[in-house]
C-alpha atoms as a PDB file:
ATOM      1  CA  UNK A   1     115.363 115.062 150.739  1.00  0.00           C
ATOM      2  CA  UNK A   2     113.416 112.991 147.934  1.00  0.00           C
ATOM      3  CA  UNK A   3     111.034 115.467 145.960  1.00  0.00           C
ATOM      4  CA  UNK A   4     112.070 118.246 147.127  1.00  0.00           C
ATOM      5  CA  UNK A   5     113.104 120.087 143.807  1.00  0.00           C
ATOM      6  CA  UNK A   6     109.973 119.979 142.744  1.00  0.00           C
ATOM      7  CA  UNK A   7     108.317 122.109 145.989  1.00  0.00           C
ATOM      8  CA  UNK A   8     110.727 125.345 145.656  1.00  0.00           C
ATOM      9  CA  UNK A   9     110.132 125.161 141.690  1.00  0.00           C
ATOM     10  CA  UNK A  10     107.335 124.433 138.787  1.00  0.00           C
ATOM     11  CA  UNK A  11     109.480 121.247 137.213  1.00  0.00           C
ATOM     12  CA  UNK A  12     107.282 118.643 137.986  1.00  0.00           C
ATOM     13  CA  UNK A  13     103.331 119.353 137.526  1.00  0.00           C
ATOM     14  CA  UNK A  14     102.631 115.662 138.952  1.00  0.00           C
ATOM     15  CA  UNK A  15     102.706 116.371 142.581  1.00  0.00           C
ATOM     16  CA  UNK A  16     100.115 114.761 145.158  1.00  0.00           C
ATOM     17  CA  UNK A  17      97.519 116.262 147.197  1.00  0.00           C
ATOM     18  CA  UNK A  18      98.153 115.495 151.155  1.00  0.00           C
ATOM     19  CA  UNK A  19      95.841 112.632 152.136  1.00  0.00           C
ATOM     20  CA  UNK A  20      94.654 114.218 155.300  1.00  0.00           C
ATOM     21  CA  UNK A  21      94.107 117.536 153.151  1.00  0.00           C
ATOM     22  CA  UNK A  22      92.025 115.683 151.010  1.00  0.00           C
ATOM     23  CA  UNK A  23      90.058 114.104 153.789  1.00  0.00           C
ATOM     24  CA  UNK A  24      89.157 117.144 155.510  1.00  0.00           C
ATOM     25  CA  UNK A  25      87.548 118.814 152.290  1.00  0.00           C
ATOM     26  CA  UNK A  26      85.983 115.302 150.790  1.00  0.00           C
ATOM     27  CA  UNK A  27      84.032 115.230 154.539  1.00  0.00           C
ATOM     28  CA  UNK A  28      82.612 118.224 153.878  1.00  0.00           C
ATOM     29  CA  UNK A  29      81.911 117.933 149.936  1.00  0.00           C
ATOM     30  CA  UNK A  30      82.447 114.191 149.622  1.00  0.00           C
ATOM     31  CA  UNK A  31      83.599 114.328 145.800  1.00  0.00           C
ATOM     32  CA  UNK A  32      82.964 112.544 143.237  1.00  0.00           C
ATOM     33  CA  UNK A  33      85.169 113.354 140.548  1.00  0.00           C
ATOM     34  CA  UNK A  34      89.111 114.382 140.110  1.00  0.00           C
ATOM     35  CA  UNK A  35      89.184 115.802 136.856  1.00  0.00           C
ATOM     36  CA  UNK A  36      93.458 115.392 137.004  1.00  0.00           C
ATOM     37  CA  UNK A  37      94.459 112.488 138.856  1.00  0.00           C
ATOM     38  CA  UNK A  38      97.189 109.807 137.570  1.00  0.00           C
ATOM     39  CA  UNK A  39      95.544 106.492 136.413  1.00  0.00           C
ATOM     40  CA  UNK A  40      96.286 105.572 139.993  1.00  0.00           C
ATOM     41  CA  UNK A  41      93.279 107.638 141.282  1.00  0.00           C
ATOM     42  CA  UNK A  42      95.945 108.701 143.987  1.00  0.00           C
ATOM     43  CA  UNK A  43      92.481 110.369 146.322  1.00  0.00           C
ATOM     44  CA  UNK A  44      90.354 107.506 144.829  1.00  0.00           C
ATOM     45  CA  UNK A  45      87.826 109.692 143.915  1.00  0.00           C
ATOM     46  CA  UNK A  46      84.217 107.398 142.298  1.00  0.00           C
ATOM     47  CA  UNK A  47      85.053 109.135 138.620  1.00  0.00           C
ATOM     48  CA  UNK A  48      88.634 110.679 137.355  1.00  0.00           C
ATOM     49  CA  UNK A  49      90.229 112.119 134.323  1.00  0.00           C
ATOM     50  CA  UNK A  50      93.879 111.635 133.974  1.00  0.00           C
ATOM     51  CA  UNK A  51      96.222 112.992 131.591  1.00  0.00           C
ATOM     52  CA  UNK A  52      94.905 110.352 128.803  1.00  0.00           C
ATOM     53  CA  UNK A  53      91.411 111.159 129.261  1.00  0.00           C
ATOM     54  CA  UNK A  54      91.966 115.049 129.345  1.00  0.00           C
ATOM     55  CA  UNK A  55      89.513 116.127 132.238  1.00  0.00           C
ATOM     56  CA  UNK A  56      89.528 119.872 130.390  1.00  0.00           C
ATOM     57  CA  UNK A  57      87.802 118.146 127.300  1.00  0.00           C
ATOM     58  CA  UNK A  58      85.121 116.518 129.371  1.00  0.00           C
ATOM     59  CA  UNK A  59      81.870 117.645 131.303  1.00  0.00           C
ATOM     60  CA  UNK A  60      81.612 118.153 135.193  1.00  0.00           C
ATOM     61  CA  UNK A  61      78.733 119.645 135.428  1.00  0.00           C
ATOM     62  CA  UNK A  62      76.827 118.163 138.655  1.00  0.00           C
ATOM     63  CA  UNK A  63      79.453 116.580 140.217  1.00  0.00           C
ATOM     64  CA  UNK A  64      81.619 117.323 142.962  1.00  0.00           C
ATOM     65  CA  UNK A  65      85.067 117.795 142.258  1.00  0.00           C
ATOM     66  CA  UNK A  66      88.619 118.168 143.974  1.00  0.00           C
ATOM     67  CA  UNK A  67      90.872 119.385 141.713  1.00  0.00           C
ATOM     68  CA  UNK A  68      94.451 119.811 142.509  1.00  0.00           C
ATOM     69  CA  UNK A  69      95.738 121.066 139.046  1.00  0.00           C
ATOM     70  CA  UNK A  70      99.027 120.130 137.346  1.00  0.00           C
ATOM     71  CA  UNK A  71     100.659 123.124 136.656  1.00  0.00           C
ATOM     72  CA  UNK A  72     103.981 124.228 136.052  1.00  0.00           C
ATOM     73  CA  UNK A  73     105.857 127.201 134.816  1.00  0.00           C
ATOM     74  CA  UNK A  74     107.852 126.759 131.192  1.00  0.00           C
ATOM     75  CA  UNK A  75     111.231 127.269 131.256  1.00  0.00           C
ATOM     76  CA  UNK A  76     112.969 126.921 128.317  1.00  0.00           C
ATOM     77  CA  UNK A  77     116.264 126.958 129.657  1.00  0.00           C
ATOM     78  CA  UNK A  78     116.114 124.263 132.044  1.00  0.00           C
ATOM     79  CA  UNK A  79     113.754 122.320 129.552  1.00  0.00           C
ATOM     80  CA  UNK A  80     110.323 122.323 131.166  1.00  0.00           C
ATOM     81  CA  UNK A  81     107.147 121.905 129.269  1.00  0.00           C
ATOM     82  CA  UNK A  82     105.043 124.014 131.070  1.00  0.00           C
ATOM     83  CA  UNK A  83     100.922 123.269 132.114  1.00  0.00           C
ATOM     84  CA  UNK A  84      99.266 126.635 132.697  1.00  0.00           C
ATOM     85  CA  UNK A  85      97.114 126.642 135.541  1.00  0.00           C
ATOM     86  CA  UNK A  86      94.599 129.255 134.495  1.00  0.00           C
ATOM     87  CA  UNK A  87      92.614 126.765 132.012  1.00  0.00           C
ATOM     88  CA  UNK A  88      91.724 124.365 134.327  1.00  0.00           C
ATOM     89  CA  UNK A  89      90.335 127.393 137.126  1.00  0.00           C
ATOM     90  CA  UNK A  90      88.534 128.567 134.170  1.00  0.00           C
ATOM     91  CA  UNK A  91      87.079 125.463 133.477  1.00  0.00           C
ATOM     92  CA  UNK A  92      85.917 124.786 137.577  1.00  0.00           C
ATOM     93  CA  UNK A  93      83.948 128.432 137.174  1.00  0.00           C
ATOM     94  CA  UNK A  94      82.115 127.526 134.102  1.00  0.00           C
ATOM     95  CA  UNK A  95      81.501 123.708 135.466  1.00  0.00           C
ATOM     96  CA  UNK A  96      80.040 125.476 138.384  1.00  0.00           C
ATOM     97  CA  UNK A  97      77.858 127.514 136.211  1.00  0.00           C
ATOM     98  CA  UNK A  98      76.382 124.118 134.938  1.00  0.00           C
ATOM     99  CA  UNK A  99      75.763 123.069 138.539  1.00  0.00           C
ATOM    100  CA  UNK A 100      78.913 121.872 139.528  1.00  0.00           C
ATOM    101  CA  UNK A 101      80.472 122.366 142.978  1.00  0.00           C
ATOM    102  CA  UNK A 102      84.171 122.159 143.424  1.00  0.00           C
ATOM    103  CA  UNK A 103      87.614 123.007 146.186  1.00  0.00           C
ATOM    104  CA  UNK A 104      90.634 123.664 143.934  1.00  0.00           C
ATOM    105  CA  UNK A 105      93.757 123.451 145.827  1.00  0.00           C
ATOM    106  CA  UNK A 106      96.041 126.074 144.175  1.00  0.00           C
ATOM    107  CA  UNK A 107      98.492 128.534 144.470  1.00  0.00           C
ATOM    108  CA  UNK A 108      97.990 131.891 147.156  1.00  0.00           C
ATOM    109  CA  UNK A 109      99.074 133.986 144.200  1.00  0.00           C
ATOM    110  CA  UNK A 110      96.758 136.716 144.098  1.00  0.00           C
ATOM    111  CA  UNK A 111      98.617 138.856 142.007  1.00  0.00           C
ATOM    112  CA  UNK A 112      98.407 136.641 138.940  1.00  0.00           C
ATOM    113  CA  UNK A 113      95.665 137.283 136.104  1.00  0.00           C
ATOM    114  CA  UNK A 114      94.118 134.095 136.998  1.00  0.00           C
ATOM    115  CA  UNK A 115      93.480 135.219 140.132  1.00  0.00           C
ATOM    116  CA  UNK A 116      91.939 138.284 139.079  1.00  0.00           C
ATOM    117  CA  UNK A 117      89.758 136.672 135.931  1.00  0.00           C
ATOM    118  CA  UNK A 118      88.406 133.264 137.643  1.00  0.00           C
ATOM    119  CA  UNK A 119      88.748 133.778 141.350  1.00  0.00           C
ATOM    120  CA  UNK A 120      88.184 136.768 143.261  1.00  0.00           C
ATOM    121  CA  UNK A 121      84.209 137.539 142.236  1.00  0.00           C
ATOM    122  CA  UNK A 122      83.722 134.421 140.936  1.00  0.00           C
ATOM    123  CA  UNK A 123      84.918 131.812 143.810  1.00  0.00           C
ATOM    124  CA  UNK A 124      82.111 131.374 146.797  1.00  0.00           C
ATOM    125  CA  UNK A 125      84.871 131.583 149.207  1.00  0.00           C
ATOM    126  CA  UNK A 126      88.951 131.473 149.515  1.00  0.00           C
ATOM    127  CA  UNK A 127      90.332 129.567 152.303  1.00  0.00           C
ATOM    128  CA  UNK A 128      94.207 131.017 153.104  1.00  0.00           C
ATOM    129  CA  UNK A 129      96.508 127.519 154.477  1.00  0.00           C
ATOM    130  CA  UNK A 130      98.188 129.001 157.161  1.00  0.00           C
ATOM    131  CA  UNK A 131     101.409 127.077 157.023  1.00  0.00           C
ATOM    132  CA  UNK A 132     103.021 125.257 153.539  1.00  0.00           C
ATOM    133  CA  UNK A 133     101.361 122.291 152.262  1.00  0.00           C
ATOM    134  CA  UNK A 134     103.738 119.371 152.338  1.00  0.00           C
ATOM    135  CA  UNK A 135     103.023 117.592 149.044  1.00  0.00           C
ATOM    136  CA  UNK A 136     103.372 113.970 148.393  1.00  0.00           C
ATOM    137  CA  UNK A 137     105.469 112.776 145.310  1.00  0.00           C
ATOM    138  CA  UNK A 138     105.123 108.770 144.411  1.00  0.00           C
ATOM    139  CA  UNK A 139     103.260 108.106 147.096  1.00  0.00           C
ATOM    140  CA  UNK A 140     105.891 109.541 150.201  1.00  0.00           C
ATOM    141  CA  UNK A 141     105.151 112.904 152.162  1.00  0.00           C
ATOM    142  CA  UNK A 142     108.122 115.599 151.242  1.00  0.00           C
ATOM    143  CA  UNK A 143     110.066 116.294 154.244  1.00  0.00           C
ATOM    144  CA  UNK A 144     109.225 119.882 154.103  1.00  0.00           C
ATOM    145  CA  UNK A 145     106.476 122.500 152.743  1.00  0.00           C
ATOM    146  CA  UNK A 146     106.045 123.774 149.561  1.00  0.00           C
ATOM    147  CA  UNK A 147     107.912 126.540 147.992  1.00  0.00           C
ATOM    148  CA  UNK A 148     104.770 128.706 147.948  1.00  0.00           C
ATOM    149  CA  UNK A 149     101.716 129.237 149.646  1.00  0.00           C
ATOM    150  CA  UNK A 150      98.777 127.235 148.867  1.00  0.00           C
ATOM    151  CA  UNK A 151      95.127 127.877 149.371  1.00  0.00           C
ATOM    152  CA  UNK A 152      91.392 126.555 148.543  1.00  0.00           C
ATOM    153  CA  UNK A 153      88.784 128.173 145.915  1.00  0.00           C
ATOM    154  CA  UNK A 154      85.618 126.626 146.254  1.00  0.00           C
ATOM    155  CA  UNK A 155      83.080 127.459 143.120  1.00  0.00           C
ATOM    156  CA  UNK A 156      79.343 126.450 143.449  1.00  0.00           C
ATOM    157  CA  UNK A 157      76.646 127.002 141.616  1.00  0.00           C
ATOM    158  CA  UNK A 158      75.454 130.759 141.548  1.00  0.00           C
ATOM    159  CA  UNK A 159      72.246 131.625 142.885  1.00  0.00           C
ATOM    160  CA  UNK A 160      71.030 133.967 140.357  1.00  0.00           C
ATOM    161  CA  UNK A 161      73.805 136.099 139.632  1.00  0.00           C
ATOM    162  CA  UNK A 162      76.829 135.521 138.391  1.00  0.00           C
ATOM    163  CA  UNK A 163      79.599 138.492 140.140  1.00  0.00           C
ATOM    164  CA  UNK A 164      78.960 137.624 143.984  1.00  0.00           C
ATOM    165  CA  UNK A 165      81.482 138.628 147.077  1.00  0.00           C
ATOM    166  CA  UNK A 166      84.080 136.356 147.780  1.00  0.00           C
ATOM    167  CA  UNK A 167      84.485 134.909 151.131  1.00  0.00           C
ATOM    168  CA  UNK A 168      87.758 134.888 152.408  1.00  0.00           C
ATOM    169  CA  UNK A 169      89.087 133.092 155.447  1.00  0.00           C
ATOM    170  CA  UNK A 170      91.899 131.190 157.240  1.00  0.00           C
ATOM    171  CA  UNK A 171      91.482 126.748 157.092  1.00  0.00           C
ATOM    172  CA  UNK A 172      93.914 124.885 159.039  1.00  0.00           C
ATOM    173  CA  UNK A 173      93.488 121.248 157.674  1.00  0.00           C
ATOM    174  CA  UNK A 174      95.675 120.113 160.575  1.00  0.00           C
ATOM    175  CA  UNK A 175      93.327 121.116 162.830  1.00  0.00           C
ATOM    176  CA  UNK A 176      90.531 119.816 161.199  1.00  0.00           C
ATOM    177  CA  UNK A 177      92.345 116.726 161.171  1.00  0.00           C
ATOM    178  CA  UNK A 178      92.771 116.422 164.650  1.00  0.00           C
END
């Protein structure tokens, strides 16, 4: 099974977003901007960042971004770097603050301190994936899900006010797909 290290652990922080994921959101936000894509543009998005261009050092504000974040856990045993995810879902609330809108598509950990700082409060809505997300890795769908569950934090602008009630539901991309 090609890649599929990489879905049961944190090694490789380069994974790629499902194309028919991507499709369903970008139909209902159509993006303009992945702040951490590969110099590919795998989800051709109008503007990216890659790792060169370091999307966490540059502004967002009034764009609309998809943002599937590298991130992966250091381990120093095994030799792995480590990309935190918290910066960059700090970085989609305060782009949204600038009038940015934005669907992250991250980890269902909500017992994490991310979770608790950037997303619940601060996210216009959660969307649960009811099933594992089967990632791509150089361009080829894994054969299986991911190691985790996955889910979607949308940010937009606040109207107003800043602490707001989350939304929280269940999304099915498959279905939308269909």
């Amino acid at each position: 099974m090609q890649g599929q290290d990489v879905l049961f652990s944190s090694r490789n922080p380069n994974y790629q977003t499902p194309p028919s994921l991507y499709a369903a959101l970008n139909r209902e936000f159509l993006f303009t901007l992945d702040p951490a894509t590969d110099s590919g543009n795998w989800l051709q998005t109008p503007k990216f960042y890659t790792r060169e261009t370091h999307g966490l050092s540059q502004s967002w504000a009034g764009e609309r971004f998809f943002l599937n974040p590298p991130f992966a856990r250091k381990n120093r045993k095994k030799g792995i770097e480590g990309f935190p995810i918290e910066p960059w879902i700090e970085k989609s609330w305060k782009e949204s603050l600038e009038g940015a809108t934005g669907a992250l598509l991250v980890p269902a950990r909500m017992d994490t301190k991310w979770f608790h700082r950037w997303v619940i409060g601060n996210a216009e809505e959660i969307r649960l994936i009811p099933h594992r997300v089967r990632f791509w890795l150089n361009g080829v769908e894994s054969e299986s899900g991911a190691g985790f569950p996955s889910m979607i934090v949308v940010y937009r602008a606040p109207a107003g006010f800043i602490y707001r009630p989350t939304r929280v539901s269940v999304w099915d991309y498959l279905e939308d797909a269909a």
